[in-house]
N, C-alpha and C. Protein backbone atom coordinates (compact mmCIF):
# COMPACT_ATOMS: atom_id res chain seq x y z
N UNK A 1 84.79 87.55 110.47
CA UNK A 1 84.41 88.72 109.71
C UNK A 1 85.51 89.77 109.76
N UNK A 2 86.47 89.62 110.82
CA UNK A 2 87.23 90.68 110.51
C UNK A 2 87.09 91.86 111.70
N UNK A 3 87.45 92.29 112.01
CA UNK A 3 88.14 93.66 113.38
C UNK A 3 87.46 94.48 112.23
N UNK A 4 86.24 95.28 113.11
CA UNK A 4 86.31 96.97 112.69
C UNK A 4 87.41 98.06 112.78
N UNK A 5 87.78 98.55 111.69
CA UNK A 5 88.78 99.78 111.99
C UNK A 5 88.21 101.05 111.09
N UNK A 6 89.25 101.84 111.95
CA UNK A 6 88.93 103.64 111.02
C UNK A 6 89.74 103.84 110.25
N UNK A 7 88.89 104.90 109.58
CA UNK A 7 89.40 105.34 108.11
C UNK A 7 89.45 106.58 108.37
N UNK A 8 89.66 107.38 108.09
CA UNK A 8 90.42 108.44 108.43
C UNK A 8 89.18 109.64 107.59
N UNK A 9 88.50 110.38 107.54
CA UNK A 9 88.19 111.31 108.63
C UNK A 9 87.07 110.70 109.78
N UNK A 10 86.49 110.02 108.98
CA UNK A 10 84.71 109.30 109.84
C UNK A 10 84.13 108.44 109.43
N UNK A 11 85.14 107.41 109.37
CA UNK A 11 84.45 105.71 108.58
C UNK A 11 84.95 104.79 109.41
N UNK A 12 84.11 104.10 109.68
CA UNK A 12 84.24 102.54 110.68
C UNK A 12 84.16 102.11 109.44
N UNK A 13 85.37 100.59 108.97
CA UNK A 13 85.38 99.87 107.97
C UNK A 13 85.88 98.43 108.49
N UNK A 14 85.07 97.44 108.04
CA UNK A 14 85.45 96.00 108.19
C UNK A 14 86.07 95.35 107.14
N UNK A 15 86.46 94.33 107.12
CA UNK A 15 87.04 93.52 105.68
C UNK A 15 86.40 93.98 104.72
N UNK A 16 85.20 93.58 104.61
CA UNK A 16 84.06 93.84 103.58
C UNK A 16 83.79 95.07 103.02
N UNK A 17 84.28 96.01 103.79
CA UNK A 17 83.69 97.80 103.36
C UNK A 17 83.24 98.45 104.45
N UNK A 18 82.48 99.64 103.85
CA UNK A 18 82.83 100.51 104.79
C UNK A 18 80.94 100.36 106.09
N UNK A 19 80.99 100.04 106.98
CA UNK A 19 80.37 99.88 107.89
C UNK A 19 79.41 100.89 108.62
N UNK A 20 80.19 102.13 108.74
CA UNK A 20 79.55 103.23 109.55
C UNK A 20 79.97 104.43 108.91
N UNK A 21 79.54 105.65 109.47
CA UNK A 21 80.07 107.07 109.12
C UNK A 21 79.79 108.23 110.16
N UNK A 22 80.81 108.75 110.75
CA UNK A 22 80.48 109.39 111.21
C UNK A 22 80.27 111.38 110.58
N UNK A 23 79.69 111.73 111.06
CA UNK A 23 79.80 113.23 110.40
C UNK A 23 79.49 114.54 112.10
N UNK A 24 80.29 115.29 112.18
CA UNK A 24 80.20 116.24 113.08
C UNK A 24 80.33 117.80 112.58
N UNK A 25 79.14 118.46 113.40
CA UNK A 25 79.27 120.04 112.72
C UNK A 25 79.24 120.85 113.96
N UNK A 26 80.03 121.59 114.04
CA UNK A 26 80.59 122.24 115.06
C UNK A 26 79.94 123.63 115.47
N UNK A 27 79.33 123.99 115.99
CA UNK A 27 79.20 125.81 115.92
C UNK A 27 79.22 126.67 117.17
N UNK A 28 80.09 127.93 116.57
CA UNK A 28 80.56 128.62 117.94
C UNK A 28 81.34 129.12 118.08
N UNK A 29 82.04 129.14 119.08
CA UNK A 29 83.70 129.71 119.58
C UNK A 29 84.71 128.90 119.91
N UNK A 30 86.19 129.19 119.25
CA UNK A 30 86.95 128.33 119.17
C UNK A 30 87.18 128.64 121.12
N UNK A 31 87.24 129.35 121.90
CA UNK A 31 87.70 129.24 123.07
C UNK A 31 86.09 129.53 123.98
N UNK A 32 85.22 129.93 123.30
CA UNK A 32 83.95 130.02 123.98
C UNK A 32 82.89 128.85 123.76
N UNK A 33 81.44 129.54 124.13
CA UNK A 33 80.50 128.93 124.02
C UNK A 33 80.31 127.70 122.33
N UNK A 34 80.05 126.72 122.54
CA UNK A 34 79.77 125.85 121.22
C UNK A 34 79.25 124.91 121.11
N UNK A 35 78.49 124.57 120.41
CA UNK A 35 77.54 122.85 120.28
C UNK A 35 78.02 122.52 119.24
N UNK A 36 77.75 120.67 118.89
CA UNK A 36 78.16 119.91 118.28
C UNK A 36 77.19 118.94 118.18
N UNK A 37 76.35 119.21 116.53
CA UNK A 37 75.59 117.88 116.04
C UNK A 37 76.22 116.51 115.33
N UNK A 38 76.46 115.35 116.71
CA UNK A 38 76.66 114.44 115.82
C UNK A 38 75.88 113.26 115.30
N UNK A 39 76.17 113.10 114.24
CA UNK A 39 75.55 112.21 113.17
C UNK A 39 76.35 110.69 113.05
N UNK A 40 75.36 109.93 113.19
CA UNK A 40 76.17 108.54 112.87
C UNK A 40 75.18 107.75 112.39
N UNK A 41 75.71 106.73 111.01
CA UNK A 41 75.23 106.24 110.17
C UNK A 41 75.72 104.94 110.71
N UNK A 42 75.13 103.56 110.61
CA UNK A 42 75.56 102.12 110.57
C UNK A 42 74.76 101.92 109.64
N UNK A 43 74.82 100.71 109.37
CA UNK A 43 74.33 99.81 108.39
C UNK A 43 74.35 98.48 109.13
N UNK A 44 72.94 98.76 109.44
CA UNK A 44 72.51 97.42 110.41
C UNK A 44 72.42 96.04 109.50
N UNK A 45 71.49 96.31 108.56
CA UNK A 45 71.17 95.01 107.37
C UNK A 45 71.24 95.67 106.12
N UNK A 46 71.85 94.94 105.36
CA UNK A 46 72.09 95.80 103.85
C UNK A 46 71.07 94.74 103.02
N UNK A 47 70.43 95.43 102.11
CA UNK A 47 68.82 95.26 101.26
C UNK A 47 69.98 95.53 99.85
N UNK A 48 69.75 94.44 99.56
CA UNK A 48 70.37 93.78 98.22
C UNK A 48 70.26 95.14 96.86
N UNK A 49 68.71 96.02 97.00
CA UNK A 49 68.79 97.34 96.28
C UNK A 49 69.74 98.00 96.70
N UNK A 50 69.60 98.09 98.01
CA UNK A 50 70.88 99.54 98.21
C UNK A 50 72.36 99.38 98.10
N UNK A 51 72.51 97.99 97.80
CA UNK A 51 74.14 97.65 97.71
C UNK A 51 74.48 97.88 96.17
N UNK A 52 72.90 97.72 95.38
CA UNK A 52 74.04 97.25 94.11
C UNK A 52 73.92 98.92 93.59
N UNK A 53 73.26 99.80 94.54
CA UNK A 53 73.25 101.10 94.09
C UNK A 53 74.34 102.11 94.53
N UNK A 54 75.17 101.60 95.08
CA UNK A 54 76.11 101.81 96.18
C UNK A 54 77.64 101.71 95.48
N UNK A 55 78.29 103.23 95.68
CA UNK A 55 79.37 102.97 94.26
C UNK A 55 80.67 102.61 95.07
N UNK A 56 80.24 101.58 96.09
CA UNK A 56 81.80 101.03 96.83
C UNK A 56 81.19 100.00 97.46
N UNK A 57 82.21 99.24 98.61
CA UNK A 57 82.33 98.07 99.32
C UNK A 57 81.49 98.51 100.41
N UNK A 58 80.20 97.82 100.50
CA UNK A 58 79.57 97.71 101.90
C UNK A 58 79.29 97.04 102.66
N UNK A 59 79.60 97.14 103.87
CA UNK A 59 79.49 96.26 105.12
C UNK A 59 78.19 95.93 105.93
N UNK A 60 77.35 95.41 106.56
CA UNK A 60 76.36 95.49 107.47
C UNK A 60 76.68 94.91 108.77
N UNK A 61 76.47 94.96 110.02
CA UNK A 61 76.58 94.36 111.52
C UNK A 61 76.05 92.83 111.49
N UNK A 62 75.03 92.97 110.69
CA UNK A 62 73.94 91.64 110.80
C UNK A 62 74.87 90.54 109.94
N UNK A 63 75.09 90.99 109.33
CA UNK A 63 76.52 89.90 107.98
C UNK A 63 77.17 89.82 108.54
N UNK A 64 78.10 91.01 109.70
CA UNK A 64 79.67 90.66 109.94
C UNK A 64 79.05 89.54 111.74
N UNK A 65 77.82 90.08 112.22
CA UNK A 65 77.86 89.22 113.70
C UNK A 65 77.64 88.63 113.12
N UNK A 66 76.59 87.49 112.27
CA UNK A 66 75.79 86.60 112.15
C UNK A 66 74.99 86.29 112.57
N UNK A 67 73.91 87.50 113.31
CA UNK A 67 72.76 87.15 113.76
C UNK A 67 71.96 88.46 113.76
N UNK A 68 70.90 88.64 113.89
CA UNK A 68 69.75 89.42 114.04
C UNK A 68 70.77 90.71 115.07
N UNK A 69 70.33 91.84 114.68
CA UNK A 69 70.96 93.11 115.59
C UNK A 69 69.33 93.76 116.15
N UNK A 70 69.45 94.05 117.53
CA UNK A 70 68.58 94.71 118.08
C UNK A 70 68.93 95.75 118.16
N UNK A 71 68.54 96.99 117.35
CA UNK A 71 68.59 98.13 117.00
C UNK A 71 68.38 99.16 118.15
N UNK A 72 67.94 98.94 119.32
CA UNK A 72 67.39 99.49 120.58
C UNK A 72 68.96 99.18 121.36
N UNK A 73 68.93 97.98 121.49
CA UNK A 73 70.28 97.82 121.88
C UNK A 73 71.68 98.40 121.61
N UNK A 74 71.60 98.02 120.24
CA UNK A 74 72.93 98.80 119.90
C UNK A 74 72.97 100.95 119.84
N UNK A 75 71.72 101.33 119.41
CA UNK A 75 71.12 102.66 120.23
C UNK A 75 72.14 102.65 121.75
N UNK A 76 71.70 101.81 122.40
CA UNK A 76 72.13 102.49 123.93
C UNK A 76 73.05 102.10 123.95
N UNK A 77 73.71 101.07 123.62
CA UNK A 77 75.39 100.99 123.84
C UNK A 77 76.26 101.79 123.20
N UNK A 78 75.84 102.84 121.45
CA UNK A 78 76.24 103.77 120.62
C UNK A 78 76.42 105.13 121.97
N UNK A 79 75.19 105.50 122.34
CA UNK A 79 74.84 106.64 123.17
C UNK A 79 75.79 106.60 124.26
N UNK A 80 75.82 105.30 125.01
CA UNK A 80 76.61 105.12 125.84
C UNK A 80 77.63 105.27 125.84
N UNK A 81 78.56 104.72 124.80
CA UNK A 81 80.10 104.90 124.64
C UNK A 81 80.17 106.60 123.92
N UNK A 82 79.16 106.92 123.36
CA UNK A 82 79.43 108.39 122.81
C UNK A 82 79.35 109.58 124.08
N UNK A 83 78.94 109.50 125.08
CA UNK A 83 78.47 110.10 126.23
C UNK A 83 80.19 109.93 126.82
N UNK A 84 80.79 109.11 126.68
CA UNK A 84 81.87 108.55 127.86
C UNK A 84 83.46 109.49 126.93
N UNK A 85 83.14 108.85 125.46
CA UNK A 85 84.15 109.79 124.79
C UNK A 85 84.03 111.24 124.59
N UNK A 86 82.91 111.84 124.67
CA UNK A 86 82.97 112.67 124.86
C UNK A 86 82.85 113.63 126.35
N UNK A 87 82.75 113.20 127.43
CA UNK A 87 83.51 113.66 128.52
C UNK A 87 84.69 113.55 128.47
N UNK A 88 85.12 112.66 127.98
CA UNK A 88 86.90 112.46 127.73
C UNK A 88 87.22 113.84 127.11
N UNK A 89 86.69 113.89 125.82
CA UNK A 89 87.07 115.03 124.81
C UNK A 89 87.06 116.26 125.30
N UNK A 90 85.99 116.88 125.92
CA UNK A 90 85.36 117.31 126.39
C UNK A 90 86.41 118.24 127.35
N UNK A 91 86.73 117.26 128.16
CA UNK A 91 87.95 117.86 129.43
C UNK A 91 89.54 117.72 128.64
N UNK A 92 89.76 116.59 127.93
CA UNK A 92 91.13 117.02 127.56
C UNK A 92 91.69 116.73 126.53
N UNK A 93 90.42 117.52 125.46
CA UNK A 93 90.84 117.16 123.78
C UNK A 93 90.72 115.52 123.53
N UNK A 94 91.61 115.60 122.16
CA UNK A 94 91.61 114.52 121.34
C UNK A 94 92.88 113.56 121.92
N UNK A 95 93.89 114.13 122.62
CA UNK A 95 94.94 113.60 122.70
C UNK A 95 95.13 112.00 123.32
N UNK A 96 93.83 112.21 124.44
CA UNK A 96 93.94 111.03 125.39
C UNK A 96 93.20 109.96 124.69
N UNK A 97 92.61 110.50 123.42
CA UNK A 97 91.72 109.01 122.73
C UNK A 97 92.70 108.51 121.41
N UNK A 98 93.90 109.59 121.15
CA UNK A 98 94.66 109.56 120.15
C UNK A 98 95.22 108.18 119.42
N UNK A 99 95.62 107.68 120.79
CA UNK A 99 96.31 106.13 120.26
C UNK A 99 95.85 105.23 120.19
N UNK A 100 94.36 105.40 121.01
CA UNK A 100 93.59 104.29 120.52
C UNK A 100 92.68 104.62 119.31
N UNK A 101 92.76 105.74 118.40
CA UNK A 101 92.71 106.11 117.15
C UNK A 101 93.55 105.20 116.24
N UNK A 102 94.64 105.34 116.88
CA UNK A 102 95.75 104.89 115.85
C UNK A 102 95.94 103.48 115.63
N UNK A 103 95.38 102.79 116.94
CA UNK A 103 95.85 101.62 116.97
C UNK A 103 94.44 100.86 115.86
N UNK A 104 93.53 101.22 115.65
CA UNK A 104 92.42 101.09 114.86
C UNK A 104 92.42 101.65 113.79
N UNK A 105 93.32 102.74 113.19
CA UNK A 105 93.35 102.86 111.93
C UNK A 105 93.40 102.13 111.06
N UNK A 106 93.04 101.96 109.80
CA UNK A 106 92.85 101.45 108.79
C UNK A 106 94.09 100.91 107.55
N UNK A 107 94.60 102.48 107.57
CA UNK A 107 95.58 102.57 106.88
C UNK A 107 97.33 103.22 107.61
N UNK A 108 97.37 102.69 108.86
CA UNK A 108 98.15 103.47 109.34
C UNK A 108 99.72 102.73 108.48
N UNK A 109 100.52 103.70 108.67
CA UNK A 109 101.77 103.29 107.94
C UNK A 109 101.81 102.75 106.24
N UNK A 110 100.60 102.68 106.01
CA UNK A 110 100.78 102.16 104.18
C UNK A 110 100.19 103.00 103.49
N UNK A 111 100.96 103.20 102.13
CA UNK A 111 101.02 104.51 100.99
C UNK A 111 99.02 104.50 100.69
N UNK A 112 98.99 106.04 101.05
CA UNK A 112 98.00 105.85 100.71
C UNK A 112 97.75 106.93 99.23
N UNK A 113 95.70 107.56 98.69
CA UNK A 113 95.73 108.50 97.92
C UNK A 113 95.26 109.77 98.97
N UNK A 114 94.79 111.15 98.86
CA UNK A 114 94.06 112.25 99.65
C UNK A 114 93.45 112.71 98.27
N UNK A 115 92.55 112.79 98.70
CA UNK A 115 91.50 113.07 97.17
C UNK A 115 90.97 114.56 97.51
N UNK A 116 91.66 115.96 96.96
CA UNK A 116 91.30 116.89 97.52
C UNK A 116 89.80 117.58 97.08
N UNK A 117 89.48 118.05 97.63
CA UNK A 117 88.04 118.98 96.91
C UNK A 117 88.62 119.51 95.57
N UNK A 118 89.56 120.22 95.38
CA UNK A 118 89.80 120.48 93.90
C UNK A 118 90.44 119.56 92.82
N UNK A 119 90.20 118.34 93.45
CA UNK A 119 90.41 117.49 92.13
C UNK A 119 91.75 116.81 92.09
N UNK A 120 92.89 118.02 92.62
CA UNK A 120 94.57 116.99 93.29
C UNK A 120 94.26 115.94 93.80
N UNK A 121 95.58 114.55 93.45
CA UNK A 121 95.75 113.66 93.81
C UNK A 121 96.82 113.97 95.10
N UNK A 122 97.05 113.93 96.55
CA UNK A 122 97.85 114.02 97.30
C UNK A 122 98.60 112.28 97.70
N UNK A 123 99.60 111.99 96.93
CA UNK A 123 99.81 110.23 97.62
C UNK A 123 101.06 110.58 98.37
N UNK A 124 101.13 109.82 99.30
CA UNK A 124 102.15 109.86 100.21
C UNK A 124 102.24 108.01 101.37
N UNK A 125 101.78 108.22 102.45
CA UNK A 125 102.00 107.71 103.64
C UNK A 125 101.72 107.89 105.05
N UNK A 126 100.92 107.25 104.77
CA UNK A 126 99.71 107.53 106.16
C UNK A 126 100.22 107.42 107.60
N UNK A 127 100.69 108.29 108.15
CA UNK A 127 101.25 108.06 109.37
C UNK A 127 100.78 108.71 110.88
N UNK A 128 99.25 108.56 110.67
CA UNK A 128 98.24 108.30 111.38
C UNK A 128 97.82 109.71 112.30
N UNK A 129 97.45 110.39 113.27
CA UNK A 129 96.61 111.11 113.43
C UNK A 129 97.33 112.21 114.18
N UNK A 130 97.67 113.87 114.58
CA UNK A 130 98.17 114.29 115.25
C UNK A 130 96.93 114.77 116.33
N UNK A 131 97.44 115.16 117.33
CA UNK A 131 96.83 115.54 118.69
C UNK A 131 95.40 116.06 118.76
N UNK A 132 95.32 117.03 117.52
CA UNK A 132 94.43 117.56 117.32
C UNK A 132 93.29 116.92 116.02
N UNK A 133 93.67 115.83 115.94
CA UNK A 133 92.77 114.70 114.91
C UNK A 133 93.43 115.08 113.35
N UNK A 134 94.05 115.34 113.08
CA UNK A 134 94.70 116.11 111.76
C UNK A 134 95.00 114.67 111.05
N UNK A 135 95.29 114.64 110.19
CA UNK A 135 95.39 113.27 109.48
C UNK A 135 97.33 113.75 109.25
N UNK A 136 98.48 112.75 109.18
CA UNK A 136 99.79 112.86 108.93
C UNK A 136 99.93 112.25 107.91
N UNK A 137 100.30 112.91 106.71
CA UNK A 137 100.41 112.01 105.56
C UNK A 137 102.20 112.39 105.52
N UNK A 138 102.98 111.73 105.57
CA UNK A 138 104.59 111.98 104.67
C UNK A 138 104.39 111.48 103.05
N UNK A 139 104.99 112.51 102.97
CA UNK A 139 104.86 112.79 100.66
C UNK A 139 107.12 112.61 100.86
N UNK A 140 107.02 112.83 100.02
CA UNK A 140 108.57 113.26 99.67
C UNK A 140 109.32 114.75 100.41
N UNK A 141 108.61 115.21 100.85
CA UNK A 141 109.07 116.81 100.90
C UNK A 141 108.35 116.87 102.63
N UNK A 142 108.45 115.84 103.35
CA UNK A 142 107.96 115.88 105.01
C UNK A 142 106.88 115.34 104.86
N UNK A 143 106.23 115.47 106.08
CA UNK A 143 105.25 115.47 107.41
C UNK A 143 103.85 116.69 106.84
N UNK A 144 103.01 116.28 106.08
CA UNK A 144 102.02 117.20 105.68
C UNK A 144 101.15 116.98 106.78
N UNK A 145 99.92 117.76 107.15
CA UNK A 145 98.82 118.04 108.16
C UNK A 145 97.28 117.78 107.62
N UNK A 146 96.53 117.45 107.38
CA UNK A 146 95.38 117.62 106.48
C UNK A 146 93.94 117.60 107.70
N UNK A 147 93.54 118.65 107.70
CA UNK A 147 91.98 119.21 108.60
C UNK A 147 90.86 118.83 107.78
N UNK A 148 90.34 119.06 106.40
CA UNK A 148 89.94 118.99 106.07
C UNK A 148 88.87 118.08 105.86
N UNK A 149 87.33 117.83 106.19
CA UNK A 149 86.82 116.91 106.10
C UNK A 149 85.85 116.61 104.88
N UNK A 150 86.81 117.34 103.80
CA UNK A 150 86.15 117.34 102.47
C UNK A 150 87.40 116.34 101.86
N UNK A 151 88.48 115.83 102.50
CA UNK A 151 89.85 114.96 101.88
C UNK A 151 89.11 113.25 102.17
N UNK A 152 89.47 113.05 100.89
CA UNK A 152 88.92 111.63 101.21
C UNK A 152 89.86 111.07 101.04
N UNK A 153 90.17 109.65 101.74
CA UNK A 153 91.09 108.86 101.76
C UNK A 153 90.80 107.45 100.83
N UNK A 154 91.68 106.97 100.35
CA UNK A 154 91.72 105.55 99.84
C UNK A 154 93.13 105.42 99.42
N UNK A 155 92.99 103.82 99.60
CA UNK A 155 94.43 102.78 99.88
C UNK A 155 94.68 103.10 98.07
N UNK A 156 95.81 103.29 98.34
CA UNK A 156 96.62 103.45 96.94
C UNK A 156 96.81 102.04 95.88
N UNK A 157 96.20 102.19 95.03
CA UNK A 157 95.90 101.47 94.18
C UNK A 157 96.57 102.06 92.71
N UNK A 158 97.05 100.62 92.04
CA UNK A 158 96.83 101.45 90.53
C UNK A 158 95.89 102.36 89.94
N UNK A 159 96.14 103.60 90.26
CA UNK A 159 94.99 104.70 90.09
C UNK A 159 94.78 104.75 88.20
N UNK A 160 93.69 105.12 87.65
CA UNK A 160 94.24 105.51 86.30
C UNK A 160 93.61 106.96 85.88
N UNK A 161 94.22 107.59 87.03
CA UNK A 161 94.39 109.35 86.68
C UNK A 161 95.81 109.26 87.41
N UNK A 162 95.95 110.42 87.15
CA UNK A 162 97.81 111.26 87.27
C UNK A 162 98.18 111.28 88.83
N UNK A 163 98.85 111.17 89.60
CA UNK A 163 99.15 111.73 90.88
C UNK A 163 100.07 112.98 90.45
N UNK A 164 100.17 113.54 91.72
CA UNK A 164 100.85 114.40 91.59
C UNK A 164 100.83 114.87 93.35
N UNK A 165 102.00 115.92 93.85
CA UNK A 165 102.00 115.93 94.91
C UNK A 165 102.02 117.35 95.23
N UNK A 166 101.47 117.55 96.11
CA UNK A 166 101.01 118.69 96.62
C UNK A 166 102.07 119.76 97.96
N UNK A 167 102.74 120.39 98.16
CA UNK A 167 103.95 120.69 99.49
C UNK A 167 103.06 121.77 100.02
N UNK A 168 103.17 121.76 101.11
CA UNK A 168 102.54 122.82 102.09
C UNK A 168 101.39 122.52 102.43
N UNK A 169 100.65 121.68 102.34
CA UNK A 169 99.37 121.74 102.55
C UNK A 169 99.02 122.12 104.12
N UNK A 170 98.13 122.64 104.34
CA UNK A 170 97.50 122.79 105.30
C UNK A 170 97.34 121.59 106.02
């Protein structure tokens, strides 16, 4: 079935498509008090309605293991490893989980698109995550930064809208 990898802001993706999602909302103080609701989506068994309603490649656990998933199970082993990375995080940022970010990226090193909230095409070259989880895209004009978890990513394809490139970005 293929190695799960990430996609760059909060997608677990297998051969097949995209597998999981993560989503996190932050609230508080950047040096004080703050909580963090996180959200995570799998796709245990995919129901033949929701795929063909589904406007991309989707993955399920039960297709890629080949057998029945105990949902209780994978619950506590999710909780479990989320409990462990985040004491990691927790005490010393993103940095120490960084490379094993990278080494699971999706698209690391190949041209990708950044699909901005206003509609820009950003293509460049995915050159995988800085310290602080930032996505590194190189365009022509450097080393861009992208925070944003409204930028969506996808592998550069014969697009049939315009690219165009964006300098300075945030």
């Amino acid at each position: 079935a293929g190695a799960a990898q990430l996609k760059w802001p909060n997608d677990v993706v297998l051969p097949a498509g995209k597998l999981a999602g993560i989503l996190i909302e932050v609230q508080g103080d950047v040096l004080g008090p703050s909580s963090a609701v996180i959200g995570v989506g799998v796709n245990v068994r995919a129901d033949a309605r929701v795929l063909a309603a589904v406007d991309q490649p989707v993955a399920d656990l039960e297709t890629a293991a080949g057998a029945v998933v105990d949902r209780s199970v994978l619950l506590a082993g999710l909780l479990r490893e989320l409990a462990a990375v985040i004491a990691v995080f927790a005490d010393r940022g993103f940095t120490p989980l960084r490379a094993e970010w990278q080494a699971l990226h999706a698209h690391q090193d190949q041209p990708v698109q950044l699909l901005l909230p206003d509609g820009k095409i950003l293509s460049g070259t995915a050159r995988g995550v800085a310290d602080d989880g930032a996505l590194l895209l190189e365009t022509a004009s450097g080393i861009t930064r992208h925070h944003s978890g409204e930028v969506s990513l996808r592998a550069a394809v014969a697009p049939s809208f315009e690219r165009i490139t964006v300098d300075g970005c945030m």
